[in-house]
N, C-alpha and C. Protein backbone atom coordinates (compact mmCIF):
# COMPACT_ATOMS: atom_id res chain seq x y z
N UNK A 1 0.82 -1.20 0.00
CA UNK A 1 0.00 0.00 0.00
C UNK A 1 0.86 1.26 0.00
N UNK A 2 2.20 1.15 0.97
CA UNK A 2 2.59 2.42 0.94
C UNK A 2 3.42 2.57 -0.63
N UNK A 3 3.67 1.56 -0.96
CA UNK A 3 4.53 1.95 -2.49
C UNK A 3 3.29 2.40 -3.55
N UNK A 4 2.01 2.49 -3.18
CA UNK A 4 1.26 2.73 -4.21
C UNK A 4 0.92 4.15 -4.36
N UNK A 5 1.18 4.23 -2.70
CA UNK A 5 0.71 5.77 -2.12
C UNK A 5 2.18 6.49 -3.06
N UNK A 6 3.48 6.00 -2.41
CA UNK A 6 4.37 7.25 -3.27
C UNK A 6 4.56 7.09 -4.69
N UNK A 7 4.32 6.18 -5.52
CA UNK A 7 4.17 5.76 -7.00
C UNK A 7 3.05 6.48 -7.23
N UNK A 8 2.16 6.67 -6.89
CA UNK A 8 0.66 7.61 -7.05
C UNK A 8 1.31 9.20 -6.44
N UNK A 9 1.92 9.10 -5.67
CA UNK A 9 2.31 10.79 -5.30
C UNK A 9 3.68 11.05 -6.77
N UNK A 10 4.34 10.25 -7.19
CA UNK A 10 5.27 10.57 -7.47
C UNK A 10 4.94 10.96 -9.38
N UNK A 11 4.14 10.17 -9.92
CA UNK A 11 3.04 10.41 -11.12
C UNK A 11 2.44 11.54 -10.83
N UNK A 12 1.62 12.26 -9.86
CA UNK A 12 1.10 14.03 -9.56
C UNK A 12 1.86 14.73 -9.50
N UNK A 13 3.38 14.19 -9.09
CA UNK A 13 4.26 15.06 -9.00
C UNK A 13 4.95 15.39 -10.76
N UNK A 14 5.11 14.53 -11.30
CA UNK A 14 5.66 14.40 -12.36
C UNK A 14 4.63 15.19 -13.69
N UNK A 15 3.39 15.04 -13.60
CA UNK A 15 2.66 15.42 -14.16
C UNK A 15 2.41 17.05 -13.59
N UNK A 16 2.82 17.17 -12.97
CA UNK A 16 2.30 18.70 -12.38
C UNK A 16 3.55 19.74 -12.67
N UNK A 17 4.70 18.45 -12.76
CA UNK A 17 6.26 19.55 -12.85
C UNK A 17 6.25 20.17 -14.42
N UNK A 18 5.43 19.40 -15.19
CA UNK A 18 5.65 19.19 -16.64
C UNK A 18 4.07 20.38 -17.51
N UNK A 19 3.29 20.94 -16.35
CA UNK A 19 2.41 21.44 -16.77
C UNK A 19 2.44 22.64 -15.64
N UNK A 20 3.69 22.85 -14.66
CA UNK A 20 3.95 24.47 -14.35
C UNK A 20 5.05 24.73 -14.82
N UNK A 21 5.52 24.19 -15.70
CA UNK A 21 6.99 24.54 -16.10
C UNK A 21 6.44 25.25 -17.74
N UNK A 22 5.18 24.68 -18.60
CA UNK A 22 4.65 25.21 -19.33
C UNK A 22 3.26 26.40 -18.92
N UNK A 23 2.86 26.29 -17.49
CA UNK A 23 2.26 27.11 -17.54
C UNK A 23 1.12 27.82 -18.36
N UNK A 24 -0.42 27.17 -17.88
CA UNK A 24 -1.13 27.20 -18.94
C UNK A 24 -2.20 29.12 -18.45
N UNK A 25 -2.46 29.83 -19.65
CA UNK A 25 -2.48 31.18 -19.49
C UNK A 25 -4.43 31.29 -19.29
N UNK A 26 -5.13 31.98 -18.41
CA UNK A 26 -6.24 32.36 -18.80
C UNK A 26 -6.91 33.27 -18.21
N UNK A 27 -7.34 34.45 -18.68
CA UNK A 27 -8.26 35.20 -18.06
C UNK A 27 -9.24 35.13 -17.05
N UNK A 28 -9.08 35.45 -16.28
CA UNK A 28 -9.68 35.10 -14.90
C UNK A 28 -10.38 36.37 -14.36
N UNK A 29 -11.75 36.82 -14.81
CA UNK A 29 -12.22 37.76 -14.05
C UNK A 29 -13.65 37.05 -13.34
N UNK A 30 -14.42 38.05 -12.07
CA UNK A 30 -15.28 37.04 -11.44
C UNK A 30 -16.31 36.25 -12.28
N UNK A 31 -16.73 36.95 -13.76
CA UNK A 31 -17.54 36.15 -14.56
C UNK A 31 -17.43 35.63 -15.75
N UNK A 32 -16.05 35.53 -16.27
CA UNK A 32 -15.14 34.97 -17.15
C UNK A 32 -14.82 33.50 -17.27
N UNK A 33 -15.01 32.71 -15.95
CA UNK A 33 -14.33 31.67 -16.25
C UNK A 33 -15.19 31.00 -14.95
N UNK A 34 -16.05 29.50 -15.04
CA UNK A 34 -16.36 28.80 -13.98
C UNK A 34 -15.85 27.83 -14.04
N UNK A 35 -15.97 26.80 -12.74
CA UNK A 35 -14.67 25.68 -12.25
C UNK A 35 -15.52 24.72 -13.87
N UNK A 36 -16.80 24.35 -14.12
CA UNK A 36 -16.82 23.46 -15.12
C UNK A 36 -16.35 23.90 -16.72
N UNK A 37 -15.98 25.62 -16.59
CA UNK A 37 -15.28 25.93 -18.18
C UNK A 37 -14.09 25.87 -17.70
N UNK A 38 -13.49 25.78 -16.28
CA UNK A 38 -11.97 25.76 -16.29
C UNK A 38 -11.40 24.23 -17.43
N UNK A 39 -12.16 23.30 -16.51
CA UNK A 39 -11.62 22.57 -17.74
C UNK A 39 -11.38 21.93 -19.07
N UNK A 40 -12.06 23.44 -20.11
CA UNK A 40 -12.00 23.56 -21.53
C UNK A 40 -11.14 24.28 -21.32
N UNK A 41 -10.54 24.87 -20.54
CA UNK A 41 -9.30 25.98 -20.95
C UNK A 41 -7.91 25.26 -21.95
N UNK A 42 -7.51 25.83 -23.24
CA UNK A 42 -6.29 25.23 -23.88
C UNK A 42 -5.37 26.16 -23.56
N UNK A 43 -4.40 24.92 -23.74
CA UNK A 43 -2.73 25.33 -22.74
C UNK A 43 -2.00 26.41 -23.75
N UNK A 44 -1.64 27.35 -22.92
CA UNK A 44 -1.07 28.53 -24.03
C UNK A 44 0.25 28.72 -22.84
N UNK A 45 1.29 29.65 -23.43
CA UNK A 45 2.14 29.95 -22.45
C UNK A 45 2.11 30.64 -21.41
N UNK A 46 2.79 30.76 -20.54
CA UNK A 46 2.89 30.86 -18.91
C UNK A 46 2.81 32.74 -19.35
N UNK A 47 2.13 33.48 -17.58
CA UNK A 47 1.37 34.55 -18.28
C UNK A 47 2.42 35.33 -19.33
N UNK A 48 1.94 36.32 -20.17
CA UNK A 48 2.85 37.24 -20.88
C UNK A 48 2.54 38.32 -21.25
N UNK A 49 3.08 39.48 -20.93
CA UNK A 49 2.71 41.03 -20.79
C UNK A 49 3.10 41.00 -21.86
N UNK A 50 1.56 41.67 -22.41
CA UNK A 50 1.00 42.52 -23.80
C UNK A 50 1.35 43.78 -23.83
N UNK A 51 1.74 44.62 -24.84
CA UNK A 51 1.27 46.33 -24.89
C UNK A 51 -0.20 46.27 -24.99
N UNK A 52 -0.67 47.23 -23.66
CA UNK A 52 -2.08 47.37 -24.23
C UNK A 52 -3.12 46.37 -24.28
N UNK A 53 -2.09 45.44 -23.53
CA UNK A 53 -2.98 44.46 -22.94
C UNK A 53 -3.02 44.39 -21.38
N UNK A 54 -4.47 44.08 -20.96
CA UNK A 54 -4.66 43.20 -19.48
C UNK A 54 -3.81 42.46 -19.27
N UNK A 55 -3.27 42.45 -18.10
CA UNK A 55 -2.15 41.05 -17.73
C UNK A 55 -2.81 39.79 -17.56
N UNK A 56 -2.44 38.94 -17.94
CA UNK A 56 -3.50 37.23 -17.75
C UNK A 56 -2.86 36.73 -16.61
N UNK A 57 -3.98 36.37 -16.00
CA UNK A 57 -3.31 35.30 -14.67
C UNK A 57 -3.44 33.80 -15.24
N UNK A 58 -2.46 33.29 -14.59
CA UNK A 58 -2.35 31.72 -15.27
C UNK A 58 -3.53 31.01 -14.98
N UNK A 59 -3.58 29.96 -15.31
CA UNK A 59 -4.92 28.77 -15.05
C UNK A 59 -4.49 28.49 -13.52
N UNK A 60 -5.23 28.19 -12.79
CA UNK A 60 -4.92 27.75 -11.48
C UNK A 60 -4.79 26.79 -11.13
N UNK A 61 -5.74 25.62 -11.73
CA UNK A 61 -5.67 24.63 -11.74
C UNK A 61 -6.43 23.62 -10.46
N UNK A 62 -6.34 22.62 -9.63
CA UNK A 62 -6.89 22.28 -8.70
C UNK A 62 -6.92 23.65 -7.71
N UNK A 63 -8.36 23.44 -7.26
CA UNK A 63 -8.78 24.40 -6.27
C UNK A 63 -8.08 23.79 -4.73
N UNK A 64 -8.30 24.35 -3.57
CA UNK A 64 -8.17 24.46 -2.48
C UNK A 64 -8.87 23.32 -1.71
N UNK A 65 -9.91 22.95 -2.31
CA UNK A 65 -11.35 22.56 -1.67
C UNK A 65 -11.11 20.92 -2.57
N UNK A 66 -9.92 20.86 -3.25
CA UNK A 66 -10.09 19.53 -3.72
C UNK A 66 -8.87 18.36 -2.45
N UNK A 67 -9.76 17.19 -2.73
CA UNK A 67 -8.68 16.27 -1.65
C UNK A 67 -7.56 16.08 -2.40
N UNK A 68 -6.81 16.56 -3.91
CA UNK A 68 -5.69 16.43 -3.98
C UNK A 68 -4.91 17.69 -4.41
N UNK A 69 -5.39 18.31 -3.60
CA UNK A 69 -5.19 19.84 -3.25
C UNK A 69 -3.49 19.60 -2.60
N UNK A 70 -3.46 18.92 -1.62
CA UNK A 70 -2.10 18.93 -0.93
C UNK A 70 -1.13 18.35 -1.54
N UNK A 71 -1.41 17.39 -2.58
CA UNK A 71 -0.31 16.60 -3.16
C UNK A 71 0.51 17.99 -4.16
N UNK A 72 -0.60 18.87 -4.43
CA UNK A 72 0.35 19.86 -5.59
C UNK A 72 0.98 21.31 -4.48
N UNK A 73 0.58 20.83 -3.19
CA UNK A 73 0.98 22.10 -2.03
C UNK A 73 2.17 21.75 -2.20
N UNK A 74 2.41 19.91 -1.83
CA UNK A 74 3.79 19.35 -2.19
C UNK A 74 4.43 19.76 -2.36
N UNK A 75 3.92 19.21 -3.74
CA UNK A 75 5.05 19.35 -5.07
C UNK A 75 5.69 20.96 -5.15
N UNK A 76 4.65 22.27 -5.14
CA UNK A 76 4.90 23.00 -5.29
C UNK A 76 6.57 23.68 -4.51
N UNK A 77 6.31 23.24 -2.77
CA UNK A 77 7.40 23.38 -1.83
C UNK A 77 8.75 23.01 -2.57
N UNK A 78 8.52 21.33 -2.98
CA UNK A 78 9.27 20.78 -3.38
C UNK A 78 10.21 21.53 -4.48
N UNK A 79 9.28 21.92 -5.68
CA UNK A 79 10.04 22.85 -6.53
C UNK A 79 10.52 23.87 -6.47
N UNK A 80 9.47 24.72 -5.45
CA UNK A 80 10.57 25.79 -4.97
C UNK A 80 12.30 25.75 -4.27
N UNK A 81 12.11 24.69 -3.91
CA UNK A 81 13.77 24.00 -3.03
C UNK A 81 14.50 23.80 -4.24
N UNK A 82 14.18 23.29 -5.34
CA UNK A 82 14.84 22.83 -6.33
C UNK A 82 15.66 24.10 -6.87
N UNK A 83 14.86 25.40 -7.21
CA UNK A 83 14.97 26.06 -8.34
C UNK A 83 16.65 26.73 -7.28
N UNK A 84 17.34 27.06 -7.99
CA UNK A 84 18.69 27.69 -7.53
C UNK A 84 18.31 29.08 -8.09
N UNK A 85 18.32 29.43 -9.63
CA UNK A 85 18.50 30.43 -10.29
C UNK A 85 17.64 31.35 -9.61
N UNK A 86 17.91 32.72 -9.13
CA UNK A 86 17.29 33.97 -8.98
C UNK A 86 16.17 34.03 -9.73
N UNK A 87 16.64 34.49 -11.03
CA UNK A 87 15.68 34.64 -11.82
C UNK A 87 14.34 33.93 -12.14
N UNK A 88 14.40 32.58 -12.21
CA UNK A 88 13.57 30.88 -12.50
C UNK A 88 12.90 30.97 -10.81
N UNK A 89 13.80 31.49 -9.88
CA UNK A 89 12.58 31.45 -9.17
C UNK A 89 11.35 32.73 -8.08
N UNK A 90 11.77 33.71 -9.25
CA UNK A 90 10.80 34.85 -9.42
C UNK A 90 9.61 34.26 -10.13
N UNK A 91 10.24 34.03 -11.11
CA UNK A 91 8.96 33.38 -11.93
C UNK A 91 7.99 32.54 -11.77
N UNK A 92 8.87 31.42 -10.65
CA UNK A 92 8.26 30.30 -10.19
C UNK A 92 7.06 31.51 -8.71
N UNK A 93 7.57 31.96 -8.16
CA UNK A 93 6.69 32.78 -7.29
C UNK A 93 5.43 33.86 -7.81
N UNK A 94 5.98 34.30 -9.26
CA UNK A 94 5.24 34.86 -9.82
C UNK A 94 4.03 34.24 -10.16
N UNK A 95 4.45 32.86 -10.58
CA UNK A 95 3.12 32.06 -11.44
C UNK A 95 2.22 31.46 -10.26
N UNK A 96 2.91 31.19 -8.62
CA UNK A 96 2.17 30.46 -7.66
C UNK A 96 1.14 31.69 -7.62
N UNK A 97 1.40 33.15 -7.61
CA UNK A 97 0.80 33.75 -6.61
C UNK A 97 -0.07 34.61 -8.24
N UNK A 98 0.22 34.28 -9.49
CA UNK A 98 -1.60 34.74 -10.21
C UNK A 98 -2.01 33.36 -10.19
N UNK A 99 -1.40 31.99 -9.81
CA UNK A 99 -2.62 31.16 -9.85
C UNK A 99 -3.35 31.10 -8.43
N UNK A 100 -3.01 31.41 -7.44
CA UNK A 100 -3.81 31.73 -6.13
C UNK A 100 -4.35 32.94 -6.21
N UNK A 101 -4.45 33.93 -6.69
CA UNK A 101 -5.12 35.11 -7.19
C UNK A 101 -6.18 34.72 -8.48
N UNK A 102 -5.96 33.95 -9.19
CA UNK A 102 -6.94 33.31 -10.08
C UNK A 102 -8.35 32.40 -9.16
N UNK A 103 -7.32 31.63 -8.43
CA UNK A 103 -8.57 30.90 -7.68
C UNK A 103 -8.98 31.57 -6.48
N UNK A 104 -9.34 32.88 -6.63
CA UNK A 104 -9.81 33.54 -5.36
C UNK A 104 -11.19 33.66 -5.94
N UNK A 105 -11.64 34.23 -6.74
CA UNK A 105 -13.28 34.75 -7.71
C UNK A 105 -14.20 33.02 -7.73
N UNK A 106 -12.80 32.32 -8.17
CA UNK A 106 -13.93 30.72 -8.63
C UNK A 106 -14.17 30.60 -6.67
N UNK A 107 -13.22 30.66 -6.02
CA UNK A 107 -13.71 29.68 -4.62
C UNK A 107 -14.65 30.94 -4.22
N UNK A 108 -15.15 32.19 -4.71
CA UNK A 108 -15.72 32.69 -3.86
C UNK A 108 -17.40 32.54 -4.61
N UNK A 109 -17.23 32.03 -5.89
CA UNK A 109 -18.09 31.45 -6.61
C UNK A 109 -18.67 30.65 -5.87
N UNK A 110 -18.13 29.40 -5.55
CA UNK A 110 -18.32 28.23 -4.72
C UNK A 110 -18.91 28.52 -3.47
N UNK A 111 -18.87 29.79 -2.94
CA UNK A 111 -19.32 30.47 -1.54
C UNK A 111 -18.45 29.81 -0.52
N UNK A 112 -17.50 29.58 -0.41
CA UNK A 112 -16.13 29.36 -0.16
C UNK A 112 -14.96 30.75 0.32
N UNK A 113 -15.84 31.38 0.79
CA UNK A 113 -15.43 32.63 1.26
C UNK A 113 -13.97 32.05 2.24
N UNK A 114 -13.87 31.59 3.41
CA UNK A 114 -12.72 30.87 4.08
C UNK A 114 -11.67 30.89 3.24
N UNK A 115 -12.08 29.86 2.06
CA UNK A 115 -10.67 29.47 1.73
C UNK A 115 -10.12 30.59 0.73
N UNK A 116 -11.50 31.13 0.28
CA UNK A 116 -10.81 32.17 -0.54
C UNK A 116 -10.04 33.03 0.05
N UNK A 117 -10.06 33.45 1.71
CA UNK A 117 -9.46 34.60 2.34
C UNK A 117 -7.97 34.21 1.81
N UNK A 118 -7.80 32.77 2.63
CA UNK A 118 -6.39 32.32 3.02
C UNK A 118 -5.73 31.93 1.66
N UNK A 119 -6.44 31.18 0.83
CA UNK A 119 -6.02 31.42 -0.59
C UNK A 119 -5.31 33.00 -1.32
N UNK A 120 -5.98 34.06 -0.72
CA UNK A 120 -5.69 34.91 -1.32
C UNK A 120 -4.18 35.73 -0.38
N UNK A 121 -4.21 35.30 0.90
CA UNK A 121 -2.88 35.72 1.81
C UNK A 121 -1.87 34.71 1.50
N UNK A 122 -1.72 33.75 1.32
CA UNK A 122 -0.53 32.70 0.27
C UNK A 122 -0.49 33.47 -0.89
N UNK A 123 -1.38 34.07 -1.83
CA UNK A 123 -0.88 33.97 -2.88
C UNK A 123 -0.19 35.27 -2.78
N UNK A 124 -0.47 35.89 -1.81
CA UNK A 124 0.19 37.74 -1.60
C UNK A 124 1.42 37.41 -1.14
N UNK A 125 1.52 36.42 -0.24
CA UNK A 125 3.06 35.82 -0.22
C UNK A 125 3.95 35.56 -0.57
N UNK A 126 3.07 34.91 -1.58
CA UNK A 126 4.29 34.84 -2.69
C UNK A 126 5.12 35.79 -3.56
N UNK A 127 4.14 36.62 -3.37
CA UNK A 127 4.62 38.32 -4.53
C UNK A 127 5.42 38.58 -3.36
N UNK A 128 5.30 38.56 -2.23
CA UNK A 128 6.63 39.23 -0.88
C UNK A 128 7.75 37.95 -1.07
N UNK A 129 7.93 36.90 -1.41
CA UNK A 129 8.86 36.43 -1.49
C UNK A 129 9.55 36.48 -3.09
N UNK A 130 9.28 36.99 -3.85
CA UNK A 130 9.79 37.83 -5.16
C UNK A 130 10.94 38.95 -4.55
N UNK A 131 10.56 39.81 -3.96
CA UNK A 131 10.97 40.59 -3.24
C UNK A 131 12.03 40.28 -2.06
N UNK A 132 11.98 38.70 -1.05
CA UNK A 132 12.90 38.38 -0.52
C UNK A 132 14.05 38.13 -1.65
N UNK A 133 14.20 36.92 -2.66
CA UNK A 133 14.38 36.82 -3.52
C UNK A 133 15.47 37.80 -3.97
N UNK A 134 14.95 39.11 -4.52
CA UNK A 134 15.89 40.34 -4.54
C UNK A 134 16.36 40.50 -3.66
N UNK A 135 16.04 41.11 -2.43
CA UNK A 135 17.09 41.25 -1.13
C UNK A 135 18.22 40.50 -0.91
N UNK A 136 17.67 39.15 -0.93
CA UNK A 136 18.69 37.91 -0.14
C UNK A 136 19.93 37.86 -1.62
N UNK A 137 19.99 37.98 -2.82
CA UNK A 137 21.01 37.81 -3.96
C UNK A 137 21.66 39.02 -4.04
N UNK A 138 21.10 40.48 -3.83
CA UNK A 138 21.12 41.68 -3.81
C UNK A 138 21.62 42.08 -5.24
N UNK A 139 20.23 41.91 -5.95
CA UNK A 139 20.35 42.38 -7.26
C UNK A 139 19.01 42.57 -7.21
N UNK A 140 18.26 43.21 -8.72
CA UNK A 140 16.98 43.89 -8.76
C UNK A 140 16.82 43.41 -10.12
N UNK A 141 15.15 43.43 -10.54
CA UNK A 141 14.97 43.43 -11.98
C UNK A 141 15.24 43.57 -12.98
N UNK A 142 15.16 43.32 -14.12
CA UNK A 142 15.72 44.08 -15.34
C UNK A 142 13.98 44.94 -15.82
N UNK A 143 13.99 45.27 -16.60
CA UNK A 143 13.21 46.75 -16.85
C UNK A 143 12.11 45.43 -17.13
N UNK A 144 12.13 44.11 -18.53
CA UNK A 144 10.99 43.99 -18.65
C UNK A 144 10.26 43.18 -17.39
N UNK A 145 11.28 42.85 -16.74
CA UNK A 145 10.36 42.18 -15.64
C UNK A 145 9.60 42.63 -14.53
N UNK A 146 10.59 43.98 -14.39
CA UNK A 146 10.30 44.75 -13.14
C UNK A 146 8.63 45.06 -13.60
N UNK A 147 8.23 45.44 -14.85
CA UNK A 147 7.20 46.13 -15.57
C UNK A 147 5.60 44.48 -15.57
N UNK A 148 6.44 43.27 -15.57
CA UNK A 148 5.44 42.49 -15.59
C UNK A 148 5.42 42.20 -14.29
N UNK A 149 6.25 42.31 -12.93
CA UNK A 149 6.11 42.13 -11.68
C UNK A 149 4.79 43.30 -11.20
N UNK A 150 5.14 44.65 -12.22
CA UNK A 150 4.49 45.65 -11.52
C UNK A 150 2.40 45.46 -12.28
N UNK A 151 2.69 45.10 -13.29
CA UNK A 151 1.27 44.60 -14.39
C UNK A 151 0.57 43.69 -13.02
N UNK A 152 0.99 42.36 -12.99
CA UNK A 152 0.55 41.09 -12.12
C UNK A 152 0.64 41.85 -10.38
N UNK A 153 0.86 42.76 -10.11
CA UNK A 153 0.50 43.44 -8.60
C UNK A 153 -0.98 44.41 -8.78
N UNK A 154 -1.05 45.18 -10.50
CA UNK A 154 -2.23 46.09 -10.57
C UNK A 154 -3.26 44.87 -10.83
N UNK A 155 -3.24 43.21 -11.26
CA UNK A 155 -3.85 42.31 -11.66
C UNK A 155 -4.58 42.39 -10.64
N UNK A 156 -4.28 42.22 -9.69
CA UNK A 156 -4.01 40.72 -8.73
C UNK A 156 -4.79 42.22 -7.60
N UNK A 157 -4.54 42.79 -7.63
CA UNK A 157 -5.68 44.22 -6.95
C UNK A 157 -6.71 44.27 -7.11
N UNK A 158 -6.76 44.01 -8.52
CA UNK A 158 -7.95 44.55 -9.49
C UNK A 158 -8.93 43.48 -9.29
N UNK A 159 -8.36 41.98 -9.59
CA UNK A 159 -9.32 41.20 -9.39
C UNK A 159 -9.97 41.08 -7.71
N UNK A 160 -8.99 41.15 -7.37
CA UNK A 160 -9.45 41.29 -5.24
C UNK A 160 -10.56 42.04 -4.83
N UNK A 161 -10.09 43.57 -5.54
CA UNK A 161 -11.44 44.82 -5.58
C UNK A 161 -12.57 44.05 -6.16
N UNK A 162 -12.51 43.82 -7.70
CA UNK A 162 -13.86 43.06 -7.70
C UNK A 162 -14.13 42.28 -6.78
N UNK A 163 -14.40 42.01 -6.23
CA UNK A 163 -14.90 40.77 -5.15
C UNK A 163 -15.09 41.46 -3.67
N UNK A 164 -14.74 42.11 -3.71
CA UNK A 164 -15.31 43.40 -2.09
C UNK A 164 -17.01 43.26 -1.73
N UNK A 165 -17.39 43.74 -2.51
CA UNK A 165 -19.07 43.78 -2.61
C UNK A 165 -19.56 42.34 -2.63
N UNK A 166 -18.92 41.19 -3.08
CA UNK A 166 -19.23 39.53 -3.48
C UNK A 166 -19.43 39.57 -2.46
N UNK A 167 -18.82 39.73 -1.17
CA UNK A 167 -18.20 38.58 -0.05
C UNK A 167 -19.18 39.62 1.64
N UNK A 168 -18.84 38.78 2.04
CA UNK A 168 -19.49 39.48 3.29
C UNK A 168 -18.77 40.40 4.05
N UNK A 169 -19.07 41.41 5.31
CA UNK A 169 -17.97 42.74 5.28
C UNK A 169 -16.46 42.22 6.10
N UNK A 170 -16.63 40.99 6.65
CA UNK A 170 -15.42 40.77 7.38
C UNK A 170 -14.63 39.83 6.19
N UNK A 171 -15.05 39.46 5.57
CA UNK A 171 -14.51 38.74 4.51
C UNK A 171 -13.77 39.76 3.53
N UNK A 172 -14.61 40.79 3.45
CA UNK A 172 -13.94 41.94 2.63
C UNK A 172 -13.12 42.42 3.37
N UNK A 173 -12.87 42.64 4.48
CA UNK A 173 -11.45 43.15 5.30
C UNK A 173 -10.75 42.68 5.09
N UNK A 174 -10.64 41.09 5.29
CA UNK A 174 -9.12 40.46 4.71
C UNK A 174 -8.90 40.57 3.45
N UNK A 175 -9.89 40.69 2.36
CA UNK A 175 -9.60 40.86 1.00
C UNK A 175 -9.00 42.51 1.07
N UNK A 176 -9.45 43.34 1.76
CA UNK A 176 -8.81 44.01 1.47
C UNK A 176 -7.35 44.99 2.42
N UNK A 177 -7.01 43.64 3.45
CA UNK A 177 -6.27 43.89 3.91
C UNK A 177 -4.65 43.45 2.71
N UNK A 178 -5.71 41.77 1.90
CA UNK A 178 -4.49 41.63 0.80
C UNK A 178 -4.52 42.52 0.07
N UNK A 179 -5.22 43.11 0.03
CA UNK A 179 -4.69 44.87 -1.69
C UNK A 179 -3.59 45.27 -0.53
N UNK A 180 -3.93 45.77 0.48
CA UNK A 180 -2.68 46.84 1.10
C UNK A 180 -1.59 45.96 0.94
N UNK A 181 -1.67 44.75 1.25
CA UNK A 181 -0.24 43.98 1.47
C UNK A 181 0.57 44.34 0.16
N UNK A 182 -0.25 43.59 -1.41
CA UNK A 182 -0.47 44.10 -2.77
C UNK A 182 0.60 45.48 -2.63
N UNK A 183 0.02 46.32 -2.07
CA UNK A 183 0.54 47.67 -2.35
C UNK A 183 2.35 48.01 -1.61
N UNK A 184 2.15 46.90 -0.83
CA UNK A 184 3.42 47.63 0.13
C UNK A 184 4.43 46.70 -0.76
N UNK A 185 4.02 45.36 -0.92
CA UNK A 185 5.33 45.00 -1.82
C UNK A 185 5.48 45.59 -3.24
N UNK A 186 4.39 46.28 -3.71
CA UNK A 186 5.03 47.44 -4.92
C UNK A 186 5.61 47.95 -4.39
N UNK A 187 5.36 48.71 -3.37
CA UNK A 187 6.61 50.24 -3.03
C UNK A 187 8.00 49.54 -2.58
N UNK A 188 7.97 47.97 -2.02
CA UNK A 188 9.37 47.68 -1.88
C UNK A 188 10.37 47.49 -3.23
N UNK A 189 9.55 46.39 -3.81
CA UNK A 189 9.62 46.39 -5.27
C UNK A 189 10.41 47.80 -6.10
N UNK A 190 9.84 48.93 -6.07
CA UNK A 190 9.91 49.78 -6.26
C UNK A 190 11.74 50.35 -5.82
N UNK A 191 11.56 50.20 -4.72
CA UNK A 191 12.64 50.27 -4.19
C UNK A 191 13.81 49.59 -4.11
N UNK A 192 13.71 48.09 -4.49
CA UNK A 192 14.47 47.92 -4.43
C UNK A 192 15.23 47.98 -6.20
N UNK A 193 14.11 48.52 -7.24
CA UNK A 193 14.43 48.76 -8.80
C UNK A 193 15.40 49.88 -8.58
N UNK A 194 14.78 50.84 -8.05
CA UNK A 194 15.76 52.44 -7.87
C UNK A 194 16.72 52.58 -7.00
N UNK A 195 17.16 51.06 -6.37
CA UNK A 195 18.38 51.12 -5.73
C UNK A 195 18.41 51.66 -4.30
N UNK A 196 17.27 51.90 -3.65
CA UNK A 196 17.06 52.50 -2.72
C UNK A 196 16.45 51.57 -1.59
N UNK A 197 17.62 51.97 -0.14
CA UNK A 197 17.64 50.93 1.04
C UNK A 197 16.73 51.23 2.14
C-alpha cells in the first residue's frame, strides 16, 4: 500500500512539474471563467505582458477545496527547493501567486469565502517572497520584468477589488487587507528597482 501511495504521489508530482513549467495562461475575471469551463481551458504559455494588454493570470488549476489539493501544495514546496536560479525562481513565485489570485473569484463562486481569504494571503506571499528573492542575492529586476512584476500586482488588486461587494464585510477586510499587502510590496519592489535601502 505504501509503495502505491508514493508511485501515485510521485506520477502528480511528475505530471504537475511538466504542466507548471509550461504554464497554462487564462483570463480570470469574477464572470469569465467557472470551475466546469476551467476545464476547456487550452494550454497557451505561462502569463505574458501585452502592450495594451490586461495582464493574464495563469490557469490555477486544482482548487483548495479539492482532496488532492495537498499533493500539488507538495510538489509545489518541493520545486521551490529545487529552483537555484534567482531569476527561474521569481517566476516560479510569480506564477504560484496569479494562480492563487486566479482561484480567489472561482472559490468565492463556490461560496467558499474561508478558503478564498487564506487562498488569497498565500498567494500575496508569494509576490513578498519575489521581493525576498531580490534582497537575499542583492540584485533587482531588469526593466521587462520589473514592468510584468508591476502589471501582475495592478492584476491581482484589481481582481481582489472586484470581489469586495461579493463577499461578506469581514470577509472583505481580509480581502482588502491583501490589496494593502499588494501595495506595500510594490513600493518595496519599487525600491528595491531604484536602488534605494
Amino acid at each position: 500500500m505504501k509503495k502505491v501511495v508514493i508511485a501515485l504521489a510521485f506520477v502528480i508530482f511528475a505530471a504537475g512539474f511538466s504542466s507548471t513549467a509550461s504554464a497554462q495562461e487564462v483570463a480570470v475575471n469574477q464572470n469569465e471563467i467557472t470551475p466546469t469551463q476551467a476545464a476547456n481551458v487550452s494550454v497557451t504559455p505561462s502569463p505574458i505582458m501585452q502592450l495594451n494588454a490586461k495582464y493574464q493570470l495563469a490557469y490555477p488549476g486544482l482548487l483548495p477545496d479539492s482532496p488532492l489539493y495537498i499533493l500539488k501544495v507538495l510538489r509545489d514546496k518541493i520545486m521551490a527547493m529545487l529552483i537555484s536560479s534567482p531569476s527561474k525562481k521569481v517566476d516560479f513565485y510569480l506564477l504560484q501567486a496569479d494562480k492563487g489570485i486566479a482561484m480567489v473569484p472561482l472559490l468565492v463562486q463556490k461560496n467558499e469565502a474561508s478558503l478564498a481569504k487564506t487562498t488569497a494571503l498565500k498567494a500575496e506571499n508569494n509576490y513578498t517572497l519575489i521581493t525576498f528573492v531580490y534582497k537575499s542575492n542583492s540584485t533587482k529586476p531588469d526593466e521587462a520584468t520589473y514592468k510584468k512584476l508591476l502589471s501582475a500586482a495592478n492584476r491581482h488588486q484589481e481582481v481582489l477589488a472586484g470581489l469586495l461587494s461579493k463577499v461578506s464585510a469581514d470577509d472583505a477586510k481580509v480581502l482588502q487587507q491583501v490589496i494593502n499587502f499588494s501595495k506595500t510590496n510594490v513600493e518595496e519592489l519599487q525600491k528595491i528597482y531604484n536602488g534605494i535601502k
